[in-house]
PDB file of N, CA and C in Angstrom:
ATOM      1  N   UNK A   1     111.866  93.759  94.956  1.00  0.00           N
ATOM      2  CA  UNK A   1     111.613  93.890  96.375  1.00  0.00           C
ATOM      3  C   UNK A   1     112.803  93.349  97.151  1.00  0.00           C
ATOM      4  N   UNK A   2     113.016  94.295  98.036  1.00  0.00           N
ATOM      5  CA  UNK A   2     114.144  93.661  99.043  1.00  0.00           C
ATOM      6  C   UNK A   2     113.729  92.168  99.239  1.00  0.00           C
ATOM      7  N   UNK A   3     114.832  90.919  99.711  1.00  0.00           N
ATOM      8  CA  UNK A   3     115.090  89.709 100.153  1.00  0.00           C
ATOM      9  C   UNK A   3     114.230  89.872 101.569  1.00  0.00           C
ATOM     10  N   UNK A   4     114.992  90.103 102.426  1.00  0.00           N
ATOM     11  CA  UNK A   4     114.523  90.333 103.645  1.00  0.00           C
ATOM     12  C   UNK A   4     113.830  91.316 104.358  1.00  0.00           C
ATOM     13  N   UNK A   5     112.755  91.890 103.318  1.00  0.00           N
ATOM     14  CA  UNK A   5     111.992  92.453 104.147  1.00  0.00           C
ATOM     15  C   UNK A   5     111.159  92.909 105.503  1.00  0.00           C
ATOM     16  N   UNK A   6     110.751  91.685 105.482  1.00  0.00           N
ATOM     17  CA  UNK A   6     110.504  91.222 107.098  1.00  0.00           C
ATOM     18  C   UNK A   6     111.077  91.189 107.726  1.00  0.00           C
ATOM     19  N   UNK A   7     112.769  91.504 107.988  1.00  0.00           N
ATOM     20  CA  UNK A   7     113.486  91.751 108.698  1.00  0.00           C
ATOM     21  C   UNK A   7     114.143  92.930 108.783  1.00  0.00           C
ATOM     22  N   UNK A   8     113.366  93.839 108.176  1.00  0.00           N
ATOM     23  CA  UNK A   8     114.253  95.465 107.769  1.00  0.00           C
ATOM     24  C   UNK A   8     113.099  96.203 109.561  1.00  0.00           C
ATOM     25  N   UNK A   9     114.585  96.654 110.017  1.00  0.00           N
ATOM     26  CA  UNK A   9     113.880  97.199 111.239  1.00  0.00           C
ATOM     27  C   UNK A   9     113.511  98.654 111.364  1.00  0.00           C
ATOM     28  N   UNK A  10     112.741  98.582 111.393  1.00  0.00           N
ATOM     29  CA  UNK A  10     111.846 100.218 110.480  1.00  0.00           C
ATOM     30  C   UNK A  10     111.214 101.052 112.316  1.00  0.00           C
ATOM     31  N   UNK A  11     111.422 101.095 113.071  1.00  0.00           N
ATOM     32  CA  UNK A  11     110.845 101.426 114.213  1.00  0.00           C
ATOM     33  C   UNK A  11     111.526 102.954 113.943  1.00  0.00           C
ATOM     34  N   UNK A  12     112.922 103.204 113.713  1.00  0.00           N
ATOM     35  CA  UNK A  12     113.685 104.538 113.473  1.00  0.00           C
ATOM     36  C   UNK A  12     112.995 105.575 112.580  1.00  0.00           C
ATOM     37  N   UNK A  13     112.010 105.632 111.727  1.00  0.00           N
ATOM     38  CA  UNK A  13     111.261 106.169 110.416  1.00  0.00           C
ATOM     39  C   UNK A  13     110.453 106.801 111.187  1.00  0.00           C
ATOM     40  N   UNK A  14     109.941 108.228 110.178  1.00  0.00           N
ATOM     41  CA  UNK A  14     108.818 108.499 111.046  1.00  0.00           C
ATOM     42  C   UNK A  14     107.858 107.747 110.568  1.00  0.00           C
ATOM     43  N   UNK A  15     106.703 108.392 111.224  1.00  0.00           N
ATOM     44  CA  UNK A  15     104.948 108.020 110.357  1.00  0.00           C
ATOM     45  C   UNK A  15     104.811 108.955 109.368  1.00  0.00           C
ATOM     46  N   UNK A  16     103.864 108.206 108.926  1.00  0.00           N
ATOM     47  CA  UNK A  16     103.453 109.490 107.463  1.00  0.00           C
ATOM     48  C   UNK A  16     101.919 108.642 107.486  1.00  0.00           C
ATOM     49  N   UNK A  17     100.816 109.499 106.368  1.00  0.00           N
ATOM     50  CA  UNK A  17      99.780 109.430 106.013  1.00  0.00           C
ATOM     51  C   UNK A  17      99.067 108.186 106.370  1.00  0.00           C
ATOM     52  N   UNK A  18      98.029 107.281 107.103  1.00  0.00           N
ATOM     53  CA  UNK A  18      97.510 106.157 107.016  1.00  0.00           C
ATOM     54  C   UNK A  18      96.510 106.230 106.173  1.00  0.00           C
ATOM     55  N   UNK A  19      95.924 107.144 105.793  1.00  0.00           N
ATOM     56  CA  UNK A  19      94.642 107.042 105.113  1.00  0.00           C
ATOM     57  C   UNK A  19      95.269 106.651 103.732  1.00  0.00           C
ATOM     58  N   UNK A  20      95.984 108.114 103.392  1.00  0.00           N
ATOM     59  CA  UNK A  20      96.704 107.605 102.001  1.00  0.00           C
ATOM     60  C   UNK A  20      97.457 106.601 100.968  1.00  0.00           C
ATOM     61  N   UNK A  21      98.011 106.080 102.604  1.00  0.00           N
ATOM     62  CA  UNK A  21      98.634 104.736 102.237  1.00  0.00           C
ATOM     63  C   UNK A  21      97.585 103.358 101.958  1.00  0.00           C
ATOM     64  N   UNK A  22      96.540 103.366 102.451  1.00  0.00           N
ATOM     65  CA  UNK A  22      95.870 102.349 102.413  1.00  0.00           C
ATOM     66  C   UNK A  22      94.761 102.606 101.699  1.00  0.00           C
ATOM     67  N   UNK A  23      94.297 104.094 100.804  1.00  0.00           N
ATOM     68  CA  UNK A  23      94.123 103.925  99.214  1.00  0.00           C
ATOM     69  C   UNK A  23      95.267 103.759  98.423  1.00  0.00           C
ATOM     70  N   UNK A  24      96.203 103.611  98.791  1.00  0.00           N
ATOM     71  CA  UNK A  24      96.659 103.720  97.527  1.00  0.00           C
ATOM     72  C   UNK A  24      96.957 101.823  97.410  1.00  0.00           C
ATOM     73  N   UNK A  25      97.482 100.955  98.594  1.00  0.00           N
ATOM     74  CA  UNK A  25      97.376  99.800  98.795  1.00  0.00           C
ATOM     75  C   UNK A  25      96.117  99.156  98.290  1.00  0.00           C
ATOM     76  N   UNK A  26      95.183  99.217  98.303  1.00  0.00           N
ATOM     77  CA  UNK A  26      93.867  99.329  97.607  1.00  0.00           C
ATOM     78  C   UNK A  26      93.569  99.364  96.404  1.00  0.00           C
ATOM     79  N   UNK A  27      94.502 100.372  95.621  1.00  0.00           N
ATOM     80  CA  UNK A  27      93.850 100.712  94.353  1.00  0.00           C
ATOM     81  C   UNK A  27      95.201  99.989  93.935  1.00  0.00           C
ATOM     82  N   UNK A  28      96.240  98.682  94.173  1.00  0.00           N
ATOM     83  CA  UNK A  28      96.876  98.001  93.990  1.00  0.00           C
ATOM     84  C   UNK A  28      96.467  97.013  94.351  1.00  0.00           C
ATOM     85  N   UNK A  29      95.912  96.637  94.890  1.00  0.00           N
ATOM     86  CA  UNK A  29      95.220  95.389  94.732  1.00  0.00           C
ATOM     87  C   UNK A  29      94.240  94.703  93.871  1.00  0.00           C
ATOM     88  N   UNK A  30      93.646  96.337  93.613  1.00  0.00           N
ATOM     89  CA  UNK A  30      92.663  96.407  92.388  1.00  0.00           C
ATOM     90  C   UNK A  30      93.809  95.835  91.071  1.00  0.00           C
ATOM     91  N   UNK A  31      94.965  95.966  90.843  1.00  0.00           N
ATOM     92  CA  UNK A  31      95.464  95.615  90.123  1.00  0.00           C
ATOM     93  C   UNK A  31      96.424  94.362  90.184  1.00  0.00           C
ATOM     94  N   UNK A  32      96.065  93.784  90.744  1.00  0.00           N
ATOM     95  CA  UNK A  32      96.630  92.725  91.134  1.00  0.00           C
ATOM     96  C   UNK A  32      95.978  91.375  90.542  1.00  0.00           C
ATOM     97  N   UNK A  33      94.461  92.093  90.059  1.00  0.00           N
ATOM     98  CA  UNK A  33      93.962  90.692  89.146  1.00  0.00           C
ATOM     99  C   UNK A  33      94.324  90.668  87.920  1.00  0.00           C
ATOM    100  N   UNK A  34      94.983  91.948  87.428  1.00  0.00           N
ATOM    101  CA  UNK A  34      95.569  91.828  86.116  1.00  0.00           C
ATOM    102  C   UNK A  34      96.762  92.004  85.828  1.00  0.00           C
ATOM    103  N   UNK A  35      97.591  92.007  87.064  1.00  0.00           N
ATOM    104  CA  UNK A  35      98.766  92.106  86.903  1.00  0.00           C
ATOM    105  C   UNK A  35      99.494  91.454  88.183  1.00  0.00           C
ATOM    106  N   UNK A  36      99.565  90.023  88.309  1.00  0.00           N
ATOM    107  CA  UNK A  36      99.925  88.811  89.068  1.00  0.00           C
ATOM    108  C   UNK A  36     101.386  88.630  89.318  1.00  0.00           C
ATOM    109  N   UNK A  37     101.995  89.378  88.894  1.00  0.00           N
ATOM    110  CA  UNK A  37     103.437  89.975  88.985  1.00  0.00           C
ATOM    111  C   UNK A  37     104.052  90.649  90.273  1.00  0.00           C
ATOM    112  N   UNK A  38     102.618  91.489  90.538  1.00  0.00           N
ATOM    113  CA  UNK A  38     102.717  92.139  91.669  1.00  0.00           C
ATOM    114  C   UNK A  38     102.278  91.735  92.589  1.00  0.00           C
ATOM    115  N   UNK A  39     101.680  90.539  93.158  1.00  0.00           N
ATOM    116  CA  UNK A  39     100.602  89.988  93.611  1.00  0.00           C
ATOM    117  C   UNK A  39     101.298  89.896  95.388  1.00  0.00           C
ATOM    118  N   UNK A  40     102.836  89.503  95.347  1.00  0.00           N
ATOM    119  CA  UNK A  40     103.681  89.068  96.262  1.00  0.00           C
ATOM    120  C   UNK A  40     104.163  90.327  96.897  1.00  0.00           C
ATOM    121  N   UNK A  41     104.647  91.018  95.972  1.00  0.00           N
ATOM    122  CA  UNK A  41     104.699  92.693  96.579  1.00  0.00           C
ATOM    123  C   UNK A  41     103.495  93.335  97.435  1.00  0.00           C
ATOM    124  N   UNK A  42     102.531  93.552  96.859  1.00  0.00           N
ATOM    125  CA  UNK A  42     101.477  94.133  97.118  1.00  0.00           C
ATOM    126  C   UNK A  42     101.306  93.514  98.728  1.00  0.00           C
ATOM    127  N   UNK A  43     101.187  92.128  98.772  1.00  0.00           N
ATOM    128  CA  UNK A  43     100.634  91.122  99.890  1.00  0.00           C
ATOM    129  C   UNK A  43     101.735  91.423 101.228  1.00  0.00           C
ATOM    130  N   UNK A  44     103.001  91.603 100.631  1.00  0.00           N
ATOM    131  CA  UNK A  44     103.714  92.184 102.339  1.00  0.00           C
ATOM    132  C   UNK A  44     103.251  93.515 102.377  1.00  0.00           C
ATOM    133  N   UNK A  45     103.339  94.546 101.301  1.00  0.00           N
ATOM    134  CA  UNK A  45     103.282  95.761 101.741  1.00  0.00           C
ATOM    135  C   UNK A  45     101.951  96.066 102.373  1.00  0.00           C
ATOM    136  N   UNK A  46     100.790  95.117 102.702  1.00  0.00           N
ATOM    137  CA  UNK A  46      99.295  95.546 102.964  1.00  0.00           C
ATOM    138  C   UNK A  46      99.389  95.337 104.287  1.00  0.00           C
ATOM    139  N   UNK A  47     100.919  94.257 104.390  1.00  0.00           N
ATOM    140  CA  UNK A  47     100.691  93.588 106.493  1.00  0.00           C
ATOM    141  C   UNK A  47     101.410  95.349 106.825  1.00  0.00           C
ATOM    142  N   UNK A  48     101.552  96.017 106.421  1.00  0.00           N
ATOM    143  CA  UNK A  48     102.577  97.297 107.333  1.00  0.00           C
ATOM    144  C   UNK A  48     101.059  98.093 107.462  1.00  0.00           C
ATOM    145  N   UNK A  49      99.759  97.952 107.393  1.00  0.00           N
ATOM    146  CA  UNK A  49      98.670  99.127 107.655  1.00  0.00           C
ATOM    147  C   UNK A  49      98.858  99.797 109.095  1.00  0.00           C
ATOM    148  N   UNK A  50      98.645  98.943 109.721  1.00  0.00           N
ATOM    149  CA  UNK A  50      98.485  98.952 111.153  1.00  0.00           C
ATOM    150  C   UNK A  50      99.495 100.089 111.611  1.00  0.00           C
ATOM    151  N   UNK A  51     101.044  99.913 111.264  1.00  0.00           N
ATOM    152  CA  UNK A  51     102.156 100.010 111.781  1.00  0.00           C
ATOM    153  C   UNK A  51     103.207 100.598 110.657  1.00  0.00           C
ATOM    154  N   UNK A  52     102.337 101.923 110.075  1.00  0.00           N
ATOM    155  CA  UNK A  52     103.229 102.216 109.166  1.00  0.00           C
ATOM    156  C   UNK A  52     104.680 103.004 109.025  1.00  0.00           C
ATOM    157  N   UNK A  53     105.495 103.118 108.597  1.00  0.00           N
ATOM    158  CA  UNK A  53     106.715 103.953 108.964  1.00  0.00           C
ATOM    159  C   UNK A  53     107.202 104.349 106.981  1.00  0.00           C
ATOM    160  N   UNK A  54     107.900 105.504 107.107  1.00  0.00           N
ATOM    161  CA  UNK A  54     108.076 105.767 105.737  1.00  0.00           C
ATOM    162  C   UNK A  54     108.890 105.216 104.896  1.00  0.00           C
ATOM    163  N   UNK A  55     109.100 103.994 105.527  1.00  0.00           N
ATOM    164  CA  UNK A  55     110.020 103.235 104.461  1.00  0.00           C
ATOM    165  C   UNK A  55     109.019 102.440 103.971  1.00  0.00           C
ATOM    166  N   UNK A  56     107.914 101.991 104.211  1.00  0.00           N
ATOM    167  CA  UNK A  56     107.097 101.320 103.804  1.00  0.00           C
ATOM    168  C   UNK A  56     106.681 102.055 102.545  1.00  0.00           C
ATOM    169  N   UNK A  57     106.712 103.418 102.790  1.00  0.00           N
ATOM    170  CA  UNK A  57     105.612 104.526 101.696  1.00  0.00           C
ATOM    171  C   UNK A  57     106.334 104.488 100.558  1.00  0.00           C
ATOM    172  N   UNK A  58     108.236 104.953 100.763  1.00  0.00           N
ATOM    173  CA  UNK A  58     109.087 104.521 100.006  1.00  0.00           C
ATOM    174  C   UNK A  58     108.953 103.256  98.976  1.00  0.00           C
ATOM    175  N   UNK A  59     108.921 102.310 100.052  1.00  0.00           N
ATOM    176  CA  UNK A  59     108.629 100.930  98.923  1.00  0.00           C
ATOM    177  C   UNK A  59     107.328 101.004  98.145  1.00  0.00           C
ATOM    178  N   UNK A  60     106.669 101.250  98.469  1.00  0.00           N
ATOM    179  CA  UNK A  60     105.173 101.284  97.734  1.00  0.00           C
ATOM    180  C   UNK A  60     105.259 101.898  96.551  1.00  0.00           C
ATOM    181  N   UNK A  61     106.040 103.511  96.588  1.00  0.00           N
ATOM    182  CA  UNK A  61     106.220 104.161  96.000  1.00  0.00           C
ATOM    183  C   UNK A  61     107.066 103.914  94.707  1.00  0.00           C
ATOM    184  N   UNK A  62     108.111 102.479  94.869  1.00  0.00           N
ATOM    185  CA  UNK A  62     108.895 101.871  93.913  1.00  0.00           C
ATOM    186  C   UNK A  62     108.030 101.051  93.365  1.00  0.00           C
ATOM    187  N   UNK A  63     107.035 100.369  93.521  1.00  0.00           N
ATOM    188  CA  UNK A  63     105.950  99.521  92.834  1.00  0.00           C
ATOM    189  C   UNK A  63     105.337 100.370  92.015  1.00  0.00           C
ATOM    190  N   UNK A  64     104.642 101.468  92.488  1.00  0.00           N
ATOM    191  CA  UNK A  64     104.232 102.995  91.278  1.00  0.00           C
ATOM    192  C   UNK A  64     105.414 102.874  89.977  1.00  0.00           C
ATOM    193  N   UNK A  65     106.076 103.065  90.405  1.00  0.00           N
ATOM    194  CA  UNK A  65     107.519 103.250  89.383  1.00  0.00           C
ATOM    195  C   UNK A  65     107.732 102.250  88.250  1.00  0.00           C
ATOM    196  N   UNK A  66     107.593 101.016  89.029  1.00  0.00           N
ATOM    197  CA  UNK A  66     107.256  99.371  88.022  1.00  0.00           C
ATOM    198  C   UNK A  66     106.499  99.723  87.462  1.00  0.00           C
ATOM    199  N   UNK A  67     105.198 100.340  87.770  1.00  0.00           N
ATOM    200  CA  UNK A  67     103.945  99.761  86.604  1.00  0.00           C
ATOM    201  C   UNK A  67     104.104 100.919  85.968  1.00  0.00           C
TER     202      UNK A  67
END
């Protein structure tokens, strides 16, 4: 995961899917009791629901890739 995430200024991105994004955030969390590795990842990428932009989907999409 990027260092400074919380500081990557994402307002320029479009939107993409909310529903999709927050099953799929979901069904990572579901895995998060057995795989505690991800636990820190998962936990920023869940604060972007509200306010999503496609770099977020991007990153999510590199956690797929890990497991």
């Amino acid at each position: 995961m990027i260092t400074n995430w919380k500081k990557l200024h994402a307002s320029d991105y479009k939107l993409v899917d909310l529903t999709l994004y927050r099953q799929l955030i979901g069904c990572l969390m579901y895995l998060v009791n057995n795989r505690p590795d991800i636990c820190f990842t998962i936990n920023t990428m869940s604060q972007f629901m509200c306010d999503l932009r496609r770099v977020h989907w991007v990153a999510t999409k590199h956690i797929l890739r890990y497991l």
